[in-house]
Protein backbone atom coordinates (compact mmCIF):
# COMPACT_ATOMS: atom_id res chain seq x y z
CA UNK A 1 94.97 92.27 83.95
CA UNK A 2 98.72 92.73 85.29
CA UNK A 3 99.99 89.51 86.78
CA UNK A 4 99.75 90.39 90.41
CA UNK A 5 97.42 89.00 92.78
CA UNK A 6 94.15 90.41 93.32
CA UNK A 7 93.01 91.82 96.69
CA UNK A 8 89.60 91.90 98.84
CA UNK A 9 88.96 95.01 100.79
CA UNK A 10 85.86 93.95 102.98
CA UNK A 11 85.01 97.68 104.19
CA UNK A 12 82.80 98.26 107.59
CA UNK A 13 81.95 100.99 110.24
CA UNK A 14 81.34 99.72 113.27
CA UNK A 15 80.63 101.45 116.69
CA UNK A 16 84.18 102.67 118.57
CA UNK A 17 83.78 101.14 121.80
CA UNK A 18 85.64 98.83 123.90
CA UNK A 19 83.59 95.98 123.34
CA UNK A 20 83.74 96.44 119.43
CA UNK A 21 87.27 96.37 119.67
CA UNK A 22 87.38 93.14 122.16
CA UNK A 23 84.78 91.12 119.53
CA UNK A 24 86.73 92.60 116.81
CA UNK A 25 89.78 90.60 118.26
CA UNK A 26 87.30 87.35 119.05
CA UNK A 27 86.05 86.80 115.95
CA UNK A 28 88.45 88.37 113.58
CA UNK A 29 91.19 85.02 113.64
CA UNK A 30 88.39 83.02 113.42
CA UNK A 31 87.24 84.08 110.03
CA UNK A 32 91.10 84.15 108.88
CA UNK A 33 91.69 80.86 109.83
CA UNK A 34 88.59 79.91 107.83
CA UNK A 35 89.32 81.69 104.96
CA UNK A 36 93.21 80.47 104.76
CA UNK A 37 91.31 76.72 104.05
CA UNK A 38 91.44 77.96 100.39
CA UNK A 39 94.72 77.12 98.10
CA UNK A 40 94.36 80.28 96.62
CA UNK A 41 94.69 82.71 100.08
CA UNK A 42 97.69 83.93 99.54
CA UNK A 43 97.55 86.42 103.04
CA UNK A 44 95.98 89.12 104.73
CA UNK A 45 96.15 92.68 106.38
CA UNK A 46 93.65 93.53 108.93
CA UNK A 47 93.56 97.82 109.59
CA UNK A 48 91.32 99.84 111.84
CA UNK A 49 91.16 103.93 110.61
CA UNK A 50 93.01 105.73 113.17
CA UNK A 51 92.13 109.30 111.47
CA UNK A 52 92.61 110.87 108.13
CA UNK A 53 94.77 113.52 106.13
CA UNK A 54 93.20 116.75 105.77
CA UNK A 55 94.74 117.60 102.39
CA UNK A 56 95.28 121.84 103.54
CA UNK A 57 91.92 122.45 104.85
CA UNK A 58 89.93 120.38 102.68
CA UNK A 59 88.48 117.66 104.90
CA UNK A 60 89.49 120.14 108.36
CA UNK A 61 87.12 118.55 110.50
CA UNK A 62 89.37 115.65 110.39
CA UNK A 63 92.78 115.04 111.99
CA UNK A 64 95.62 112.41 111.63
CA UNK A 65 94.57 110.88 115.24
CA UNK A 66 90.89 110.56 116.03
CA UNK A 67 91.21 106.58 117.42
CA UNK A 68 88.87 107.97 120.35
CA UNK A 69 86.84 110.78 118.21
CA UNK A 70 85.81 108.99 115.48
CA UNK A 71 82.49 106.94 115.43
CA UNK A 72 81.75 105.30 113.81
CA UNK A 73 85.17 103.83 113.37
CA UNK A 74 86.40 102.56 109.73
CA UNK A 75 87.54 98.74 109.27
CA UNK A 76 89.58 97.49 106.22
CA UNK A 77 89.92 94.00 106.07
CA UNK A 78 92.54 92.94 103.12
CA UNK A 79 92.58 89.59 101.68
CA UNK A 80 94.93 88.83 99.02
CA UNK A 81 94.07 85.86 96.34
CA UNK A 82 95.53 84.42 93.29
CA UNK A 83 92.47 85.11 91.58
CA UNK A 84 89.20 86.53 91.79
CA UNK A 85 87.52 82.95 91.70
CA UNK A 86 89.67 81.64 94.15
CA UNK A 87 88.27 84.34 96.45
CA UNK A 88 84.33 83.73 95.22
CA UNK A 89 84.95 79.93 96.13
CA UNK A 90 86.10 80.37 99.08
CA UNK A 91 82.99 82.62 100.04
CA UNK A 92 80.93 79.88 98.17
CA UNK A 93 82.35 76.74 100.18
CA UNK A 94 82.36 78.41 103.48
CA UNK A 95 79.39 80.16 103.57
CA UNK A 96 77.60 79.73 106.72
CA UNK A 97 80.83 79.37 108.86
CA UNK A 98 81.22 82.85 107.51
CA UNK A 99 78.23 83.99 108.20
CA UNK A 100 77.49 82.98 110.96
CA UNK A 101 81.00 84.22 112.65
CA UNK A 102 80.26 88.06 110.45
CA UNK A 103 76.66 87.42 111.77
CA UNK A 104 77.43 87.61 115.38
CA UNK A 105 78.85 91.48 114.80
CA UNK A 106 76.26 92.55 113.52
CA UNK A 107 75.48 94.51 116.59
CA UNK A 108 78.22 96.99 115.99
CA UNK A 109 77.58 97.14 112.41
CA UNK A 110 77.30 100.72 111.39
CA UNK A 111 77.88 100.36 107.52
CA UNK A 112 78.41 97.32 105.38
CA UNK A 113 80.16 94.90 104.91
CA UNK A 114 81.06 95.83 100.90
CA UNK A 115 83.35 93.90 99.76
CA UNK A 116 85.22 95.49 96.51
CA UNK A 117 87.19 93.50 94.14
CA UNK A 118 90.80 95.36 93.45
CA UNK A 119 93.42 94.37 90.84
CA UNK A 120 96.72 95.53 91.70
CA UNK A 121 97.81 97.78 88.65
CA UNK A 122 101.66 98.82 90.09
CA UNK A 123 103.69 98.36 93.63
CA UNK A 124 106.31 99.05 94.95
CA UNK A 125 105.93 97.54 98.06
CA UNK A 126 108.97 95.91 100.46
CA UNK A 127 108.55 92.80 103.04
CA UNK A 128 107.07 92.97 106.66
CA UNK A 129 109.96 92.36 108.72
CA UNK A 130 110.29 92.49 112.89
CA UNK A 131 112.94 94.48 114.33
CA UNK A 132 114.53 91.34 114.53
CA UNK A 133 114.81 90.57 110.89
CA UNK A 134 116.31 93.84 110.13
CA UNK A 135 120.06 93.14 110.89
CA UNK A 136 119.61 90.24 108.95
CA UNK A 137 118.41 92.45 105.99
CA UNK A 138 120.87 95.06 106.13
CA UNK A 139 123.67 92.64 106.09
CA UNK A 140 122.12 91.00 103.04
CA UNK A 141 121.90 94.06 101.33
CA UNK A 142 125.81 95.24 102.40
CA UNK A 143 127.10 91.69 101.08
CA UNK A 144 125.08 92.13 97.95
CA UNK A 145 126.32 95.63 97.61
CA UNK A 146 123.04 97.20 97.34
CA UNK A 147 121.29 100.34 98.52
CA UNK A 148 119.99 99.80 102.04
CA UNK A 149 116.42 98.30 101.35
CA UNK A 150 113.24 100.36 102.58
CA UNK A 151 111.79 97.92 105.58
CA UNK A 152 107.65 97.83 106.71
CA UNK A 153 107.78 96.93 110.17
CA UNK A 154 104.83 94.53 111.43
CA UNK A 155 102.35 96.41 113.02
CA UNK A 156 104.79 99.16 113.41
CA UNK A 157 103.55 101.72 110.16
CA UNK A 158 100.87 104.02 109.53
CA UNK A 159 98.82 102.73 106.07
CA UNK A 160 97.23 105.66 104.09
CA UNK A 161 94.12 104.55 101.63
CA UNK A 162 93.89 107.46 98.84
CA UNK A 163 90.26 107.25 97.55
CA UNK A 164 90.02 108.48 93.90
CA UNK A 165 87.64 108.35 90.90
CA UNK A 166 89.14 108.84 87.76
CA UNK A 167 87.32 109.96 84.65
CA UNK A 168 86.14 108.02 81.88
CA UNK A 169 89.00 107.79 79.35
CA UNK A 170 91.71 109.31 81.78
CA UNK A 171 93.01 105.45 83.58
CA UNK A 172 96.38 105.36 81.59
CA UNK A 173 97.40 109.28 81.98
CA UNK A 174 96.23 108.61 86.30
CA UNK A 175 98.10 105.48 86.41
CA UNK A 176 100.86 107.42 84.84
CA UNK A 177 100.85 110.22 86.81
CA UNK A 178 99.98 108.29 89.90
CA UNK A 179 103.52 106.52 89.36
CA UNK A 180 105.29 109.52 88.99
CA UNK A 181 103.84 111.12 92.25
CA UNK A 182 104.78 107.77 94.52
CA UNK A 183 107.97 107.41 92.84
CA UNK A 184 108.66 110.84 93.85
CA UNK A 185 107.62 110.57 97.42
CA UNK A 186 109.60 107.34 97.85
CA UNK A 187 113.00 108.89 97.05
CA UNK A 188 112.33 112.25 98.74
CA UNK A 189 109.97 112.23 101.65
CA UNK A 190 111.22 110.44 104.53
CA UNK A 191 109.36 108.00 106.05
CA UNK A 192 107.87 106.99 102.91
CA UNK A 193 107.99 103.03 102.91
CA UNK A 194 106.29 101.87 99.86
CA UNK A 195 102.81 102.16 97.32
CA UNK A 196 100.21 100.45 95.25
CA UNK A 197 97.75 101.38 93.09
CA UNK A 198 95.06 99.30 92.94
CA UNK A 199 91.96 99.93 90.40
CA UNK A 200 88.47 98.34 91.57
CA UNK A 201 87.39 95.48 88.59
CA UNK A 202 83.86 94.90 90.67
CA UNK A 203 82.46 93.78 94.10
CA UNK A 204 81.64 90.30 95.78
CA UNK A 205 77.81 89.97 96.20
CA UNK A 206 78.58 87.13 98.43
CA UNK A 207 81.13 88.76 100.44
CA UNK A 208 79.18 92.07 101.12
CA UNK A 209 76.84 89.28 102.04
CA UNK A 210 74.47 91.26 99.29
CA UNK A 211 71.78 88.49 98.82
CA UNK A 212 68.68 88.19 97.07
CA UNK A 213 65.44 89.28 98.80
CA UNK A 214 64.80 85.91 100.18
CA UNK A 215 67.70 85.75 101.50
CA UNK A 216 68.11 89.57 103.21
CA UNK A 217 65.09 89.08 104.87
CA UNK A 218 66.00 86.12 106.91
CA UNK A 219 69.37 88.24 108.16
CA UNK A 220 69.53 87.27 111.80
CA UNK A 221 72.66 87.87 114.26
CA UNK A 222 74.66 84.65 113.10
CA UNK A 223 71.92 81.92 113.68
CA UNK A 224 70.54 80.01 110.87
CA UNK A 225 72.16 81.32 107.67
CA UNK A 226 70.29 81.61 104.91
CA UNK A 227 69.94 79.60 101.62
CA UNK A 228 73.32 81.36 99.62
CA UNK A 229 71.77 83.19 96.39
CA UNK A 230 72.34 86.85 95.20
CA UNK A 231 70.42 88.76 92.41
CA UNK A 232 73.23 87.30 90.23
CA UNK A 233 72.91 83.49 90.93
CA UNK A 234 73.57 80.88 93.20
CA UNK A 235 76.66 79.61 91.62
CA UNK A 236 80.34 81.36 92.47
CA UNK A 237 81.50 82.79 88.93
CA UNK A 238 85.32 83.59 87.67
CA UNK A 239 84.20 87.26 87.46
CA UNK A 240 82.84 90.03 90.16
CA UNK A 241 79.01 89.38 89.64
CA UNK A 242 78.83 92.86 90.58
CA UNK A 243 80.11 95.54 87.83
CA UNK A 244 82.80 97.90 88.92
CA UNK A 245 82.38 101.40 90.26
CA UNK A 246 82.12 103.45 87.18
CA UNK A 247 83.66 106.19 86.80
CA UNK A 248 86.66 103.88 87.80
CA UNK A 249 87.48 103.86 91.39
CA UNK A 250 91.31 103.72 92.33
CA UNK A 251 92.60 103.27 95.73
CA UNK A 252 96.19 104.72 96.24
CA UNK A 253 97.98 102.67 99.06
CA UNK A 254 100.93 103.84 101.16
CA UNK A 255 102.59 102.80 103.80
CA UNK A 256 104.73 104.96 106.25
CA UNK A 257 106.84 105.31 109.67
CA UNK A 258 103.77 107.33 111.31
CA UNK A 259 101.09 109.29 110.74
CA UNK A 260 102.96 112.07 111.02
CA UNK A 261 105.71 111.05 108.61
CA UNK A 262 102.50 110.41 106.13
CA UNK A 263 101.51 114.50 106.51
CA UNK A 264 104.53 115.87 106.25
CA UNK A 265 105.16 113.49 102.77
CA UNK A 266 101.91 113.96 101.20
CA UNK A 267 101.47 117.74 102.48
CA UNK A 268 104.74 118.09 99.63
CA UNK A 269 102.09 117.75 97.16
CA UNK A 270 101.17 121.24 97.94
CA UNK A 271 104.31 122.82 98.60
CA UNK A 272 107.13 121.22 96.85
CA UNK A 273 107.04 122.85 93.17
CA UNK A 274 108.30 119.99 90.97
CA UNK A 275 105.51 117.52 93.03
CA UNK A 276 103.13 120.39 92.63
CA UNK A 277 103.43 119.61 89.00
CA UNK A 278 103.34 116.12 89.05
CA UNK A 279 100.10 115.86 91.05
CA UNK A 280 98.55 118.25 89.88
CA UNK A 281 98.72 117.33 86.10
CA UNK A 282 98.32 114.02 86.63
CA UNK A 283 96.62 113.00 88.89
CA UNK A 284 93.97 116.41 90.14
CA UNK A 285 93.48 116.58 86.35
CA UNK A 286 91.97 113.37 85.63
CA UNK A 287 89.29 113.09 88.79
CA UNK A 288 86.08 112.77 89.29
CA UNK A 289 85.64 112.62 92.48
CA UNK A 290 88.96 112.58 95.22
CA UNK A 291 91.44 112.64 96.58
CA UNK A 292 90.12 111.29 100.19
CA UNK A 293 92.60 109.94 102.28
CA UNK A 294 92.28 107.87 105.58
CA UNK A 295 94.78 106.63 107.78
CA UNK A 296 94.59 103.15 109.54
CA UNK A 297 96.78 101.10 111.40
CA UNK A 298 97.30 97.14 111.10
CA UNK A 299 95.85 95.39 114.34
CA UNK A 300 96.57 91.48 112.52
CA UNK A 301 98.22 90.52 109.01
CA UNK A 302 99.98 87.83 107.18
CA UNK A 303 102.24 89.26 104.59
CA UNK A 304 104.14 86.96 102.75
CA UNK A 305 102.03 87.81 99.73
CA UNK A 306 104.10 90.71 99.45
CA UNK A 307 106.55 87.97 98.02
CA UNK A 308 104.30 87.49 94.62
CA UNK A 309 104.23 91.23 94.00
CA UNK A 310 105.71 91.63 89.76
CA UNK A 311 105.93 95.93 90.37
């Protein structure tokens, strides 16, 4: 395990409408205010899919901006922790709260909740900063005589979620050539803010509210939560009670300017020659499944966990 935090990704579909989007902003603080009660929330990024990348054709039913086409509509909810049992406590101790706030959505629940456990192999990842802190940071930066710093704007950036499955015996030469291929886009395509690579280590049961037959069949829209158990226990552990996706699951996070800043940089993967070469030996090489890429935007975060990030 590297020695950055680990991070949540509770993923949804839920129905693209205007009163998804109005409960979405009802009961989405009051779950992070709930789950910040736990000394080992370290912050948060909330992002609703606003389209994806069609990678030359590949996915071509898709397009960068489908915020009123697509439905159902994709949710990532990011929660960043010290450590995976700081996260399965928190589920543990606040429970029915939880539930019973995730409960009440259940009427525009498409898909899910699944709620994937990701260590955070390598990042390269800057600060969320206002247009008001940037002066500030640029004059830092001059005084220090330093190159002027790549800046992620709150709510102002386009996040792009790279779905890969790498194949059994190939993480090191992905990881590898995963670097290579951000490190590249971050000092040639503009726009390009900054990466991670995270690698799934398991799921939540309790957070993909995945709970033991008793349990499921008492699921009601928020009222009376049920008894907490899952088919692994009744007891929050230090490890996902849920084994990781095998073969192993990566998700490639990027951040840019705009969607359109993110298909011009990652469309270089298919036209620059020297990229071509990177991506294509190592990363294509090594899948099993991939790349998928969606596009969301952040609608609420908290990002000073950025600050704990090792590279």
């Amino acid at each position: 395990m590297s020695e950055n935090p680990i991070i949540a990704i509770n993923m949804s579909k839920v129905t693209n409408t205007l009163e998804s989007h109005e409960k979405m902003n009802k009961v989405g603080p009051k779950v992070c205010i709930t789950t910040a009660k736990h000394p080992g929330f370290l912050g948060f990024e909330q992002l609703i899919q606003t389209g994806i990348h069609p990678m030359g054709g590949r996915f071509g039913g898709g397009a960068l901006d489908m915020r009123e086409t697509l439905n159902p509509i994709g949710m990532f909810q990011y929660t960043v922790w010290k450590d995976v049992k700081s996260h399965e406590e928190m589920h543990y101790e606040q429970f029915d709260t939880i539930y019973e706030l995730c409960g009440a959505c259940l009427d525009m629940l498409i898909e899910g909740p699944w709620e994937p456990l990701y260590e955070i192999r390598f990042s390269d990842l800057p600060p969320v900063l206002a247009m008001t802190d940037v002066p500030h940071a640029l004059a830092a930066s001059f005084a220090n005589q330093q190159p002027v710093p790549k800046m992620a704007l709150a709510s102002q950036r386009s996040v792009v979620v790279g779905d890969h499955w790498v194949m059994d015996g190939h993480e090191e030469a992905f990881e590898e050539g995963a670097r290579k291929t951000l490190d590249w886009l971050k000092q040639h395509a503009p726009g390009m803010i900054g990466w991670m690579i995270l690698k799934q280590i398991g799921v939540s049961a309790i957070g993909s509210f995945q709970l033991d037959p008793e349990g499921a069949t008492k699921a009601t829209l928020g009222a009376n939560p049920p008894r907490y158990a899952t088919n692994y226990g009744t007891e929050p552990t230090a490890n996902p009670p849920i084994p990781a996706q095998t073969p192993a699951q990566y998700f490639v996070h990027m951040e840019w300017e705009s969607p359109e800043h993110a298909h011009q940089g990652l469309a270089k993967a298919l036209v620059n020659y020297e990229l071509l070469q990177i991506h294509n030996n190592g990363v294509l090489a090594h899948l099993d499944r991939g790349p998928y890429y969606m596009l969301f935007a952040p609608m609420m975060e908290e990002g000073s966990w950025r600050e704990y990030l090792v590279g």
